[in-house]
Each structure stands twice: as C-alpha cells, then as structure tokens.
Protein backbone atom coordinates (compact mmCIF):
# COMPACT_ATOMS: atom_id res chain seq x y z
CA UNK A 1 0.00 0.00 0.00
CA UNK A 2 1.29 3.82 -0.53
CA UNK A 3 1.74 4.30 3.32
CA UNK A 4 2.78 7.88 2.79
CA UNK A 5 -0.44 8.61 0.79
CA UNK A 6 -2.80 6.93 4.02
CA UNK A 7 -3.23 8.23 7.21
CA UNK A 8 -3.53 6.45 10.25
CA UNK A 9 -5.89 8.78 12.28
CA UNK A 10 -6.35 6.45 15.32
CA UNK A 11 -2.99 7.13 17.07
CA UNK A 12 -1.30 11.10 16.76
CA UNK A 13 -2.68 14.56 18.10
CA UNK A 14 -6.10 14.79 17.56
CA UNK A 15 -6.26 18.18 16.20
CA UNK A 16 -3.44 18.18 14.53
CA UNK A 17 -4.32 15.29 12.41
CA UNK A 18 -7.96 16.57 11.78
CA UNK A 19 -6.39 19.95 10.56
CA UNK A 20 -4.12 18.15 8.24
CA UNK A 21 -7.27 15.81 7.18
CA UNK A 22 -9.30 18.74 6.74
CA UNK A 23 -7.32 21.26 4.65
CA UNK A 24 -6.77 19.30 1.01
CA UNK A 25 -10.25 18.27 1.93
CA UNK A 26 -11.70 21.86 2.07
CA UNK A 27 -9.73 22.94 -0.78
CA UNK A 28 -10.75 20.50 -2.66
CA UNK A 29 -14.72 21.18 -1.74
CA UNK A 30 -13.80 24.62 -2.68
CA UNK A 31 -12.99 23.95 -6.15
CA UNK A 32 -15.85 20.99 -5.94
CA UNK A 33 -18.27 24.12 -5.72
CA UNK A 34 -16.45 25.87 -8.80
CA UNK A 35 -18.40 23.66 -11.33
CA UNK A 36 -21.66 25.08 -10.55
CA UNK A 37 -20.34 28.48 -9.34
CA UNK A 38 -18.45 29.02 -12.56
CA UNK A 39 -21.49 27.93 -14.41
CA UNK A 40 -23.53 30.51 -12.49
CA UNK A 41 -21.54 33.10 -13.29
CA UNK A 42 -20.78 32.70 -16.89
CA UNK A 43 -24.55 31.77 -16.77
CA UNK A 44 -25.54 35.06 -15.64
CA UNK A 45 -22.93 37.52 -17.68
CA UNK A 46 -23.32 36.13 -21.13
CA UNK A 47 -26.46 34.51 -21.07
CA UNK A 48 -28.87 36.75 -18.82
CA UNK A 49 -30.81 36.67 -15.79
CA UNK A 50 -33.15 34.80 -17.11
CA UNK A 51 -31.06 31.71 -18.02
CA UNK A 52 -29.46 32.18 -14.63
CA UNK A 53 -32.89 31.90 -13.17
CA UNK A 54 -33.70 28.87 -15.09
CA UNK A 55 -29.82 27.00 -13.85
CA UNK A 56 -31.30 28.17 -9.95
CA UNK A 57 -34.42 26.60 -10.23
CA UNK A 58 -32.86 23.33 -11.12
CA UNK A 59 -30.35 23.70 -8.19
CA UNK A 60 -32.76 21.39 -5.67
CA UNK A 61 -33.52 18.93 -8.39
CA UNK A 62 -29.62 18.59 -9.23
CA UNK A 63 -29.02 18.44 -5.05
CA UNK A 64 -31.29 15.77 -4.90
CA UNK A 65 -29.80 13.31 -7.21
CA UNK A 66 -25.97 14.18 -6.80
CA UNK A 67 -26.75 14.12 -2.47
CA UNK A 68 -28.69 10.95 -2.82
CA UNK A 69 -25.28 9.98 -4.80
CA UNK A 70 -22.97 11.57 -2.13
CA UNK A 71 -25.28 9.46 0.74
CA UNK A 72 -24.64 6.66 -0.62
CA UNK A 73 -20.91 7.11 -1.63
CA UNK A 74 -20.17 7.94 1.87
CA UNK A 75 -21.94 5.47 3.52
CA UNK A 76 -20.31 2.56 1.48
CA UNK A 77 -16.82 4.04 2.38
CA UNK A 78 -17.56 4.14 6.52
CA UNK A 79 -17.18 0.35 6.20
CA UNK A 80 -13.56 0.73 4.19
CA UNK A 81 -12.21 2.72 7.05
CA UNK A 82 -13.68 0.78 9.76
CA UNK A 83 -11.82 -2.33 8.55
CA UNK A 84 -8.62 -0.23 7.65
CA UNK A 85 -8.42 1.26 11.73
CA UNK A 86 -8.91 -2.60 12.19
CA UNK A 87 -5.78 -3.54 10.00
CA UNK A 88 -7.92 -6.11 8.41
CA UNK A 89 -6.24 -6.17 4.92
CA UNK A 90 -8.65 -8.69 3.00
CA UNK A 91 -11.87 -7.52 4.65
CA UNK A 92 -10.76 -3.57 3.37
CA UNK A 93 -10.65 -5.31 -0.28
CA UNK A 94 -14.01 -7.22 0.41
CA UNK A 95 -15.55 -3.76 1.63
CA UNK A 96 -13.99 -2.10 -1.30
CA UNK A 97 -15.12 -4.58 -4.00
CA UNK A 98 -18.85 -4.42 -2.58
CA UNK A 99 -18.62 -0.83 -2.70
CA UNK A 100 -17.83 -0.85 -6.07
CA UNK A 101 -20.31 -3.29 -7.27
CA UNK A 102 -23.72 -1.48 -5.11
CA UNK A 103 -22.37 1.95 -6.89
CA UNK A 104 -22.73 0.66 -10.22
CA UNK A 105 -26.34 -0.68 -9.74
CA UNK A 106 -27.35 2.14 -8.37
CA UNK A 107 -25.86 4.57 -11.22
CA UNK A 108 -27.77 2.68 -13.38
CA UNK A 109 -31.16 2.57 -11.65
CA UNK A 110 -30.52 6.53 -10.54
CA UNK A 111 -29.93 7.70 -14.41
CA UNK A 112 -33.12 6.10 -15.58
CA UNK A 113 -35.55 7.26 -12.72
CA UNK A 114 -34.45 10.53 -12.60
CA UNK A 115 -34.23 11.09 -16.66
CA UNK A 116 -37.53 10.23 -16.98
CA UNK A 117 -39.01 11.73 -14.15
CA UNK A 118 -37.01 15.32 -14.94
CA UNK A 119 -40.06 17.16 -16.65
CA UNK A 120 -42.27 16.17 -14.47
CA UNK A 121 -40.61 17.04 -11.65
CA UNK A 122 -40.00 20.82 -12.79
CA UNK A 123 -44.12 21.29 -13.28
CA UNK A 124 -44.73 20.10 -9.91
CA UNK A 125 -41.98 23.00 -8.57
CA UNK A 126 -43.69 25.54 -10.39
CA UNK A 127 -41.02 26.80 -12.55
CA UNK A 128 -41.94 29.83 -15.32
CA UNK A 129 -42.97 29.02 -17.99
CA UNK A 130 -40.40 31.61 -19.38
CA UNK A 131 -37.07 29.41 -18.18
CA UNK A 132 -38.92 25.96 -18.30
CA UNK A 133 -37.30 25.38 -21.47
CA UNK A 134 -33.76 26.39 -19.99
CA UNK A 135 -34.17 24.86 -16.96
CA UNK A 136 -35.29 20.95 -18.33
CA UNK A 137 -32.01 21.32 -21.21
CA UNK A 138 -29.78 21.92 -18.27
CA UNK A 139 -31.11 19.34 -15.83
CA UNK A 140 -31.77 16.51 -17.80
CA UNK A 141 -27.86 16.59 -19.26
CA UNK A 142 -27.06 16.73 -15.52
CA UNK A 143 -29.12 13.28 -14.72
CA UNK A 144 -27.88 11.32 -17.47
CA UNK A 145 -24.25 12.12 -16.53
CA UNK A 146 -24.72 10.89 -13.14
CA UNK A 147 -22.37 8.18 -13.62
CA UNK A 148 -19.89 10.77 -14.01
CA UNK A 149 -20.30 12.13 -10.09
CA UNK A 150 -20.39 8.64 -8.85
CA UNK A 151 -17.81 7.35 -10.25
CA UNK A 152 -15.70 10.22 -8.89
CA UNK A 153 -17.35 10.49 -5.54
CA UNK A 154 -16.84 6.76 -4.70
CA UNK A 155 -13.24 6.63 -5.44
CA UNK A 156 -12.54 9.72 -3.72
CA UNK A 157 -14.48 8.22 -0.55
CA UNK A 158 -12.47 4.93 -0.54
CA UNK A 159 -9.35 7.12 -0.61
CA UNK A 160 -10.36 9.31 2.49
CA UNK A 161 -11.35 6.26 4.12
CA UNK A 162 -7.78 5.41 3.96
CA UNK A 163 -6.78 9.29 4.92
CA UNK A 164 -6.05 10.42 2.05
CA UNK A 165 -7.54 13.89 1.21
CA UNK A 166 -4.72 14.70 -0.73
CA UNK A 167 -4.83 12.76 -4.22
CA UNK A 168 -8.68 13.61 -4.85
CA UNK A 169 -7.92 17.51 -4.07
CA UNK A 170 -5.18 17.10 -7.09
CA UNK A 171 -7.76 15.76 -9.98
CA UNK A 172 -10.67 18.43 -8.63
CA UNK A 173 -8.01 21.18 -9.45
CA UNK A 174 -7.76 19.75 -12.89
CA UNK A 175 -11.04 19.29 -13.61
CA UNK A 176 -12.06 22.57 -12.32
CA UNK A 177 -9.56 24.49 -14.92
CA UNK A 178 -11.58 22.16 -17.41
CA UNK A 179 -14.85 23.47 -16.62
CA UNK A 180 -13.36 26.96 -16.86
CA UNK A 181 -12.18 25.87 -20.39
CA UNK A 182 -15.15 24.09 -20.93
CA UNK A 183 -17.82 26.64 -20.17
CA UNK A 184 -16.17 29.41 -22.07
CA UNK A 185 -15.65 27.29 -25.13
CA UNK A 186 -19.09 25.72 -25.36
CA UNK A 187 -21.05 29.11 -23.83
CA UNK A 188 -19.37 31.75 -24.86
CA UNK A 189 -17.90 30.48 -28.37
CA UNK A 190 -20.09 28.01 -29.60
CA UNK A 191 -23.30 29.52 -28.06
CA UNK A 192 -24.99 26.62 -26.84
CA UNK A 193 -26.46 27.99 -23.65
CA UNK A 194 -27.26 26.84 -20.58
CA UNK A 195 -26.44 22.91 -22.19
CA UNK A 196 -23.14 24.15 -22.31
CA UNK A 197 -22.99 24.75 -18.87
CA UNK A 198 -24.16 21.26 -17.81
CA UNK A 199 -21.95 19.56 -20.78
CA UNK A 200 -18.67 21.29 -19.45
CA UNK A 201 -19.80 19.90 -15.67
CA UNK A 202 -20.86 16.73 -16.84
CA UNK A 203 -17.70 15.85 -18.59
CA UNK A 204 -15.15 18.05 -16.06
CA UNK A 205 -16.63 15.62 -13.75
CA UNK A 206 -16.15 12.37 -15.50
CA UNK A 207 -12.62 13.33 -16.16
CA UNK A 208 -11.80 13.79 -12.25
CA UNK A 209 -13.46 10.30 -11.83
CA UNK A 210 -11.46 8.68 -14.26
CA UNK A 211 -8.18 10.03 -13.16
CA UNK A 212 -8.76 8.98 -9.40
CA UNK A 213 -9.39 5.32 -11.29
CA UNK A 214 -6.31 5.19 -12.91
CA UNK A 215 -4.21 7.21 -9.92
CA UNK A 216 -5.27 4.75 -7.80
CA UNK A 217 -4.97 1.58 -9.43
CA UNK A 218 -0.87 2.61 -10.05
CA UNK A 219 -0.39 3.75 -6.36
CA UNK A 220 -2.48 1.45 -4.55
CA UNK A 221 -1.43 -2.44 -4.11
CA UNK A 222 -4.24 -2.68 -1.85
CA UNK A 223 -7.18 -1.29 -3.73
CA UNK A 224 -5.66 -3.35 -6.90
CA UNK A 225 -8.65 -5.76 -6.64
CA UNK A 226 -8.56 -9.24 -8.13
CA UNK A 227 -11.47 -11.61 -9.27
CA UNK A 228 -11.33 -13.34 -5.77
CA UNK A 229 -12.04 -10.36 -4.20
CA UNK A 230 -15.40 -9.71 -5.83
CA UNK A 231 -16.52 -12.65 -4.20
CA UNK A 232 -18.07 -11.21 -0.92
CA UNK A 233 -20.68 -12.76 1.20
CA UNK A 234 -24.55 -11.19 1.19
CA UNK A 235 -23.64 -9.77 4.89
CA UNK A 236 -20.95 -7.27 3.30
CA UNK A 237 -23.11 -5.94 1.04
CA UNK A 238 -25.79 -5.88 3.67
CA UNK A 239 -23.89 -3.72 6.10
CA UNK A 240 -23.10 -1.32 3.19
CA UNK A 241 -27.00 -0.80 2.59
CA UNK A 242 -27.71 -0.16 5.88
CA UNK A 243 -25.20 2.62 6.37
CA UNK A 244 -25.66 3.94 2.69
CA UNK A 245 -28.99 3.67 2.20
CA UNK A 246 -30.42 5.99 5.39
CA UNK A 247 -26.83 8.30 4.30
CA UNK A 248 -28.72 9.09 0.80
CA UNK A 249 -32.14 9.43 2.00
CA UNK A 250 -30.88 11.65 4.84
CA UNK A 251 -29.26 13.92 1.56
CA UNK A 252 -32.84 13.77 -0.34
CA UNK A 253 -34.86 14.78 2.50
CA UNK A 254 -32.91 17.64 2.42
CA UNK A 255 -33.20 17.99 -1.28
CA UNK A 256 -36.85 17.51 -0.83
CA UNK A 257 -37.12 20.38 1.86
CA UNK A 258 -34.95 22.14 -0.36
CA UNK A 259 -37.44 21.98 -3.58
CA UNK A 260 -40.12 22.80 -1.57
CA UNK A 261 -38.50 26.04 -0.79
CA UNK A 262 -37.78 26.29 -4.27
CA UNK A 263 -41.50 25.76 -5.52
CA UNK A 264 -42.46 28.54 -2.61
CA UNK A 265 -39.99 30.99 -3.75
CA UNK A 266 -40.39 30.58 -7.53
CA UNK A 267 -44.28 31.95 -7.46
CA UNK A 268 -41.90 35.12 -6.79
CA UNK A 269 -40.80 35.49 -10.06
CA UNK A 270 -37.09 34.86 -12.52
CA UNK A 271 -35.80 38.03 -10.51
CA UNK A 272 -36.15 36.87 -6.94
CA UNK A 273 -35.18 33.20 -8.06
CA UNK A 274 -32.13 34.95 -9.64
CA UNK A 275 -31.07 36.52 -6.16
CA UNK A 276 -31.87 33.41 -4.59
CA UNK A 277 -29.47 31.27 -6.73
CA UNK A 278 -26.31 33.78 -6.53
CA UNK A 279 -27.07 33.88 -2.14
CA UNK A 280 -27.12 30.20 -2.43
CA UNK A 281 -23.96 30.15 -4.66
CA UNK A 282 -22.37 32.09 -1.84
CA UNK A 283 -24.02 30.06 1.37
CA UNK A 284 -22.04 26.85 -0.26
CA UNK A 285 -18.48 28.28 -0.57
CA UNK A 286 -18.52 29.73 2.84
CA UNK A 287 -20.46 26.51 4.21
CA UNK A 288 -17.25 24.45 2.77
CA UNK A 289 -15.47 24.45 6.54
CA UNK A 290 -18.46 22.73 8.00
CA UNK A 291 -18.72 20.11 5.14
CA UNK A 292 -15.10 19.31 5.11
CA UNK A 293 -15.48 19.23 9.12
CA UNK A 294 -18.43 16.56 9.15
CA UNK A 295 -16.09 14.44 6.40
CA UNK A 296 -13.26 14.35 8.39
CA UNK A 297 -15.02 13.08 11.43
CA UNK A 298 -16.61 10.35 9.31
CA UNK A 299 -13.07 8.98 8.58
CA UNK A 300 -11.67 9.79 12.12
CA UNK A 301 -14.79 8.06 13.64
CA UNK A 302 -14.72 5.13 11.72
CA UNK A 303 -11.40 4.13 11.71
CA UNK A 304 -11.12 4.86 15.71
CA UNK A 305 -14.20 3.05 15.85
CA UNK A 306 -12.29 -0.03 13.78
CA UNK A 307 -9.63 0.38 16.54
CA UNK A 308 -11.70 0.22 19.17
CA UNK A 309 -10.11 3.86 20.76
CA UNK A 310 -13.72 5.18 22.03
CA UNK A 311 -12.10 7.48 23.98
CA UNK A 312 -10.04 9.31 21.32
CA UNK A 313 -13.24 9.44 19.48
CA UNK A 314 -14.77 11.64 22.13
CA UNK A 315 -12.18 13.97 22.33
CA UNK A 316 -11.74 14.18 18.43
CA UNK A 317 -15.35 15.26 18.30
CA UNK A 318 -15.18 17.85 21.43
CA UNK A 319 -11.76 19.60 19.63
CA UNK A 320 -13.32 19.70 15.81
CA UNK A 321 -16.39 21.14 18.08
CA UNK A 322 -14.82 23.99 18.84
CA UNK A 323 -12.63 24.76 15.72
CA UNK A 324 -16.31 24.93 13.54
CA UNK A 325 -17.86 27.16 16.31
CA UNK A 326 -14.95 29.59 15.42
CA UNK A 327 -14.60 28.94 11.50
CA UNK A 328 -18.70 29.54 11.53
CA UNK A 329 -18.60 32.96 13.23
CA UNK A 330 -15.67 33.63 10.34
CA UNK A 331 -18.12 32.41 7.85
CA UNK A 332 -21.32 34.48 9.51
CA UNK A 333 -19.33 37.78 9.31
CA UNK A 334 -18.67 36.96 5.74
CA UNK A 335 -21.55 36.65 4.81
CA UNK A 336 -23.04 40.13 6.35
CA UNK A 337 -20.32 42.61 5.43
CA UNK A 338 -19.41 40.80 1.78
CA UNK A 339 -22.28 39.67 0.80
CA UNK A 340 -23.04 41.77 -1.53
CA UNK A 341 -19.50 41.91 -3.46
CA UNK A 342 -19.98 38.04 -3.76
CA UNK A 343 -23.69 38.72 -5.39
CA UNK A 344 -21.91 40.74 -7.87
CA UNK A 345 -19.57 37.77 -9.06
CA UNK A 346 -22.88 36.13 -10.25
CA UNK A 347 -24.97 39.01 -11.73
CA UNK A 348 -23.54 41.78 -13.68
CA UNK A 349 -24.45 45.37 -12.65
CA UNK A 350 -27.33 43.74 -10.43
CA UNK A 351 -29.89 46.05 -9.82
CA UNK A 352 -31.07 47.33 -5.79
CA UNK A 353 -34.26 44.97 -5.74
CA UNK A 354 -31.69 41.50 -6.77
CA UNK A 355 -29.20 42.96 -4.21
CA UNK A 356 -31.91 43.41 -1.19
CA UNK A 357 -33.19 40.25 -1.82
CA UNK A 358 -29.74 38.29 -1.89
CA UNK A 359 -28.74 40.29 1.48
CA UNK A 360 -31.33 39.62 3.39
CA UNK A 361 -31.06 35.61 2.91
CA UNK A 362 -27.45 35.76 3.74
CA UNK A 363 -27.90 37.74 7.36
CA UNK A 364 -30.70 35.62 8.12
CA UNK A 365 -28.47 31.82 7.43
CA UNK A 366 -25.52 34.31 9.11
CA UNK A 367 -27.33 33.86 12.56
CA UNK A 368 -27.29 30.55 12.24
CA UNK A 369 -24.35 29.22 10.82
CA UNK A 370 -23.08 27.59 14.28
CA UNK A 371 -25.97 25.24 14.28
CA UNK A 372 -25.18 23.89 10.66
CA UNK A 373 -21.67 23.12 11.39
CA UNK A 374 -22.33 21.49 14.77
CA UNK A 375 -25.21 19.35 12.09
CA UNK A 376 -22.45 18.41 9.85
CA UNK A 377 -20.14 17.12 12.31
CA UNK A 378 -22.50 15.07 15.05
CA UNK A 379 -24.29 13.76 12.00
CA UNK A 380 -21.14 12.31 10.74
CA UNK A 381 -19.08 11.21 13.52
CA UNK A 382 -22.59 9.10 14.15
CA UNK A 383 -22.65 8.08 10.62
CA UNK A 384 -18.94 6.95 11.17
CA UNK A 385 -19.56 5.00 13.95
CA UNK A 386 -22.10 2.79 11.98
CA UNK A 387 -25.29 4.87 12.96
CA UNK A 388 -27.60 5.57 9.95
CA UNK A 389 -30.88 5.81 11.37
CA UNK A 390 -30.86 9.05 13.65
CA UNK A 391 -29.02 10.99 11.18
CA UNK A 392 -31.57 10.31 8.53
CA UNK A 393 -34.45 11.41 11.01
CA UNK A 394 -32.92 14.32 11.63
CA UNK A 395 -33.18 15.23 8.03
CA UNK A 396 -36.67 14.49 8.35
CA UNK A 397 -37.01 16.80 10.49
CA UNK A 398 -34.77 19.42 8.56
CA UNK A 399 -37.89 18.18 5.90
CA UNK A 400 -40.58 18.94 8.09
CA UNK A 401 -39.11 22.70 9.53
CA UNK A 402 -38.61 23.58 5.78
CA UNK A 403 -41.65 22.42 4.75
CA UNK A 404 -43.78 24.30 7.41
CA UNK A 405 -41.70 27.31 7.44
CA UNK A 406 -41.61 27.69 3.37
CA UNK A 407 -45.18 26.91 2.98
CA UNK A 408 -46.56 28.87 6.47
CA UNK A 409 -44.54 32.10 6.68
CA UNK A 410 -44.36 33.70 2.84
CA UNK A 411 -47.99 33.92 3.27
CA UNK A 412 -47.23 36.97 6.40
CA UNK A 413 -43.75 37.61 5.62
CA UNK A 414 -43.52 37.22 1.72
CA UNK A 415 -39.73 37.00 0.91
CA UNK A 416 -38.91 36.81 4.08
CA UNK A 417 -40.44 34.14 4.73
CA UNK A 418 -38.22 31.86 2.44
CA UNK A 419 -35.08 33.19 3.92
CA UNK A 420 -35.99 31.82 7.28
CA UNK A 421 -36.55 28.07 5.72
CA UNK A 422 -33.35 27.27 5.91
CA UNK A 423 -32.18 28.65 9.24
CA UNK A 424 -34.96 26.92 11.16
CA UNK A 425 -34.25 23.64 9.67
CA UNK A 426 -30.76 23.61 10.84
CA UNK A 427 -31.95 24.62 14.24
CA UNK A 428 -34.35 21.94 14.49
CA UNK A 429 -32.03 19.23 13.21
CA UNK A 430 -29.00 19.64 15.43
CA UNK A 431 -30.77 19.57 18.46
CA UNK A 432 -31.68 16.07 18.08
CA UNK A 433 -28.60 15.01 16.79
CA UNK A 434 -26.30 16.60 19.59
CA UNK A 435 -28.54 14.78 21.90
CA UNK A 436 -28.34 11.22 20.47
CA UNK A 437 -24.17 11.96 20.19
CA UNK A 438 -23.87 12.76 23.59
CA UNK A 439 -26.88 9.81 24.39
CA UNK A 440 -24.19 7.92 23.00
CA UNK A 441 -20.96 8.49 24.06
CA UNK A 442 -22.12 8.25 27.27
CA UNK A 443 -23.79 4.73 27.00
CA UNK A 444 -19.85 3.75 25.24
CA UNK A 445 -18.67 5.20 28.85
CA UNK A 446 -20.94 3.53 30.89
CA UNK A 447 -19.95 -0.13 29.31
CA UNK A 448 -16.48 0.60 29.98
CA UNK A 449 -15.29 0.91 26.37
C-alpha cells in the first residue's frame, strides 16, 4: 500500500491530524463548488438573468440526485475505514469490492428514474414558464451524466477512508480548470447555452473520476482488486446498505425540503429566483469548513471506531467542536459585510431589488451558521460509527421545519419568509442530533469501552 499517501488517524494529536485531514479536503470542496459556481456566473454575464434563473431553479432537483449519490458514496466508504483502523487487509478489499459493485447498480437505476421523471418534476416545482425550457435542457444533461459524479465520488471516498484527502484535491483542481475551459468554449464560443454549462460539468466531472481510477490503481497495491475479491458474502453488502442507504435518504430529505423552498420561492418570479441562486452560490463556498469538518469526522470516527479507541473518538469530536464554532462565526461575518461583493460575481451590474433580496437571505443563514456546522459534524461522527438511522431522522425533520416554514410564513412575511426556511431547519435538526451523540458516548462510557 502507498503508506505515505494513508493516514492512520487512530494514534497522533487529535487536532493536529484533523487539521491536516481537513485542509486538502476543504480545498478540494472549494474547487468541488467551482463547477456550478463558474457555471452561475458565466450563466448570468453572457447569457442573462433569465437563463441564470432557469440554472437556480434546477439547483434542488440537481441536489437531490448528486446528495442521494454523495449518501450513498459515503456510507459505502464508513465500512472501508472501519476495517482499515482494524488492520484487516482482505476484509478492506471485500468492503472495497462491494462498494464498487452497489455503486454501479445504483448509477444505473438513478440515471433512468431521474431522466424520466425530470419534466415532471420541474411542473410540480412551479417553474416559469419563461425558463422551463432552460431549466429541463440543463437538468436533464445533468441526470444522465450521473455516472460521471459517482464514479468520482466513490473513489474519492475509498481514498479518504484510507486518509487520504490529498490525491482527490489534485484531480478536482484539474477538472475545475476544465470546466473553466469548458464553459467558455461551449457558452461563450459556440453559443450553446445553458447545455453548455451542464456539458462542461458533466464531462469536467467524469474526467476527475477517471483520473482517481487510474491514480489509484498505479499507487495502490491494496485497492488493486482481483477476481477473488469480488466474491463477498450477502452480509458485506448488507452492512453497506444499511449505512448507505439511510446516508442518501438523509441527503434527499434535504433535497426535498430544499425543492419545496424552491417551488415557494419561484411563485416570486425569474428576478427573486435569480437573487436566490447567486445567495445560495455564496451560502455553499462559505459553508465548505463545515462540510469538510463533518467528512473528516466520518473517517476519524470510523477508523477509531475499527480500533476500538472510544475514547479518542470523544475527544476528536469535542476539539473539531470547537474549531467549527470559530470557523462559523468567520463564515457568519462573511456573509453580512461581503455579501453583496460576492452577489456581484454572479450578476452583472445587479440592480437594488436583486441585491436586497440576496442580502437579506445571507444575514438571516448568518445567525445561524453555528448550528449547521455542529449538524455536519454530530451527523457524521454518528454516521462513522455505523449509525444511519438518527441521522436520517434528523433530516426528516430538517424536511418537516422547511416544509412548514416555506409553505406557512411567505404567506405573512412574503420573501422573508423563504429566507428563514433554511435557518430553522438547521436549528431543528442539530438539536436532536447533539442529543443522540452525547446519548451515545455516554452509553460507550458507561460499558467501559
């Protein structure tokens, strides 16, 4: 195996080794987020507000396939560092194998469904009839590339379940100059519109997938599978399912709450929806230290867990804890006094009305920014410990919050009122989840782990 690639995250300084975990890891979220924040913005400048509007609208419907693809991905990859903290050399190629077989039945049943069901889908969210036509180019290109983000986000999870956040951060860069390349070139000079946008993500994509194959196959002996290791008993692929299956459906219920927010705000028109989209834009780069934070504890939960070091799993939580606290201020204040400059990245020479609107979401999710990243990182250091259920209730409950709020409060508050969806969900979903952590770790304590 490369040893100097891996990292061993069950003996070391906690925090040290979570920083080093985390930063390749955020980096490469960061330029993750340039495919659809480039397309936004090229969108927007040489296309119009319009056609940015229709690329927004589609935003929920794209989260709900490439989350439910995420879910899964991650969940199949808590098993690969649980048996690498164990040092169990054939059952990481076993959990590896499985992995790899599960993520190509489900690319296949994923493209289909959500091909088909892509029309459909946009009517029930009430999009305009003016960027329907925009809107169902771009996101139907996006489903039936979805092998593309699997293939990518599976070998990029097997990797980190080894600790290695380093080698997927390298092909992300690449891929993200490509979409660059990509959207200029098909946008700009062949004029294809917004298809150009989801062709250049669609194959930037496939290309990072593709070189994290081939990477991996020359650097790792141990992920170099052969036939014999295909041959893995029902219970593998059981215990894969019922990590990775509650994983995704925790990521659609969000998308769900998410499109219903979506459907609310679009009765508000293309230029609301367009202010919208560029807040949101901003929300997920800034959000990036709270995603990379939950990932990291996935890895550093499951491969303690795989050592049996319950202890050090406690105190790895508690220290990444208090670093998100203080990264999520950092983010909060970002958001309130920049806000504004980042809008105009997306929208050229927006106008006071597209401004307003895009302010006020981002001081309202500003407020609440230290519940989110305290979400991200009890929900995963559960999901790394083999827990699947709790986190996927607590995105029902995100579901439920967003539902209420997006469906209840426009009615009094108009706008508003779909700039507080968001915020209450997150409030309402890490409650539960810091209780059923610290539930936990307590019941570990009590059994004299």
């Amino acid at each position: 195996m490369a040893k100097n690639m891996t990292k061993d995250m069950t003996t070391g300084n906690p925090v040290k080794l979570i920083l080093l975990f985390s930063i390749p890891l955020l980096i490469g979220n960061i330029f993750q987020q340039f495919y659809s924040m480039v397309d936004t913005i090229i969108v927007g400048r040489f296309i119009g507000v319009d056609a940015l509007a229709a690329v927004g609208s589609t935003g929920s419907m794209s989260f709900l396939i490439n989350g439910f693809v995420v879910g899964l991905t991650s969940g199949f990859s808590v098993l690969v560092s649980q048996k690498f903290g164990a040092k169990d050399e054939e059952g990481l190629k076993k959990a590896t194998s499985s992995a790899l077989v599960l993520s190509l039945i489900a690319t296949a049943i994923i493209t289909i469904v959500s091909v088909l069901l892509a029309k459909p889908m946009l009517h029930l969210m009430n999009t305009p009839e003016n960027i329907m036509v925009d809107a169902y180019s771009y996101i139907v290109i996006i489903y039936a590339g979805t092998i593309a983000t699997v293939v990518y986000n599976i070998i990029s999870g097997i990797l980190r379940a080894l600790g290695d956040s380093k080698t997927p951060l390298y092909f992300l860069i690449v891929a993200s100059i490509l979409n660059i390349i990509l959207d200029i070139v098909f946008i700009v000079n062949f004029s294809m519109g917004v298809a150009g946008a989801a062709w250049a993500t669609i194959i930037s994509q496939g290309v990072s997938g593709i070189l994290c194959i081939v990477y991996t196959y020359s650097k790792y002996n141990i992920l170099r599978l052969k036939r014999n290791d295909f041959k893995v008993k029902k219970r593998v692929y059981i215990k894969h399912l019922k990590i990775g299956i509650p994983m995704a459906l925790q990521f659609s219920i969000t998308a769900i709450g998410i499109m219903i927010v979506q459907g609310a705000l679009n009765v508000f028109g293309s230029t609301a929806i367009a202010a919208y989209t560029a807040a949101s834009k901003v929300l997920q780069i800034v959000m990036q230290p709270a995603i990379t934070f939950g990932v990291t504890m996935a890895t550093y939960c499951g491969q303690n867990l795989g050592a049996k070091n319950y202890k050090r799993i406690k105190e790895g939580v508690k220290k990444c804890t208090e670093i998100s606290v203080i990264t999520s201020i950092i983010a909060g204040l970002i958001l309130v006094f920049g806000g504004k400059f980042f809008v105009g990245l997306f929208i050229e020479n927006p106008n006071a009305t597209i401004l307003a609107y895009a302010q006020e979401c981002l001081n309202y999710s500003a407020i609440f920014f230290i519940p989110l990243g305290l979400i991200f990182i009890y929900r995963n250091a559960l999901q790394g410990m083999g827990e699947s259920f709790v986190p996927m209730m607590a995105g029902a409950y995100e579901l439920i919050a967003r539902g209420l709020v997006a469906f209840i409060l426009p009615k009094f508050l108009d706008y508003t009122g779909i700039c507080l969806a968001d915020p209450v969900a997150w409030l309402s979903a890490s409650i539960p989840l810091g209780i059923y952590y610290f539930k936990k770790m307590k019941s570990i304590e009590k059994q004299g782990l």
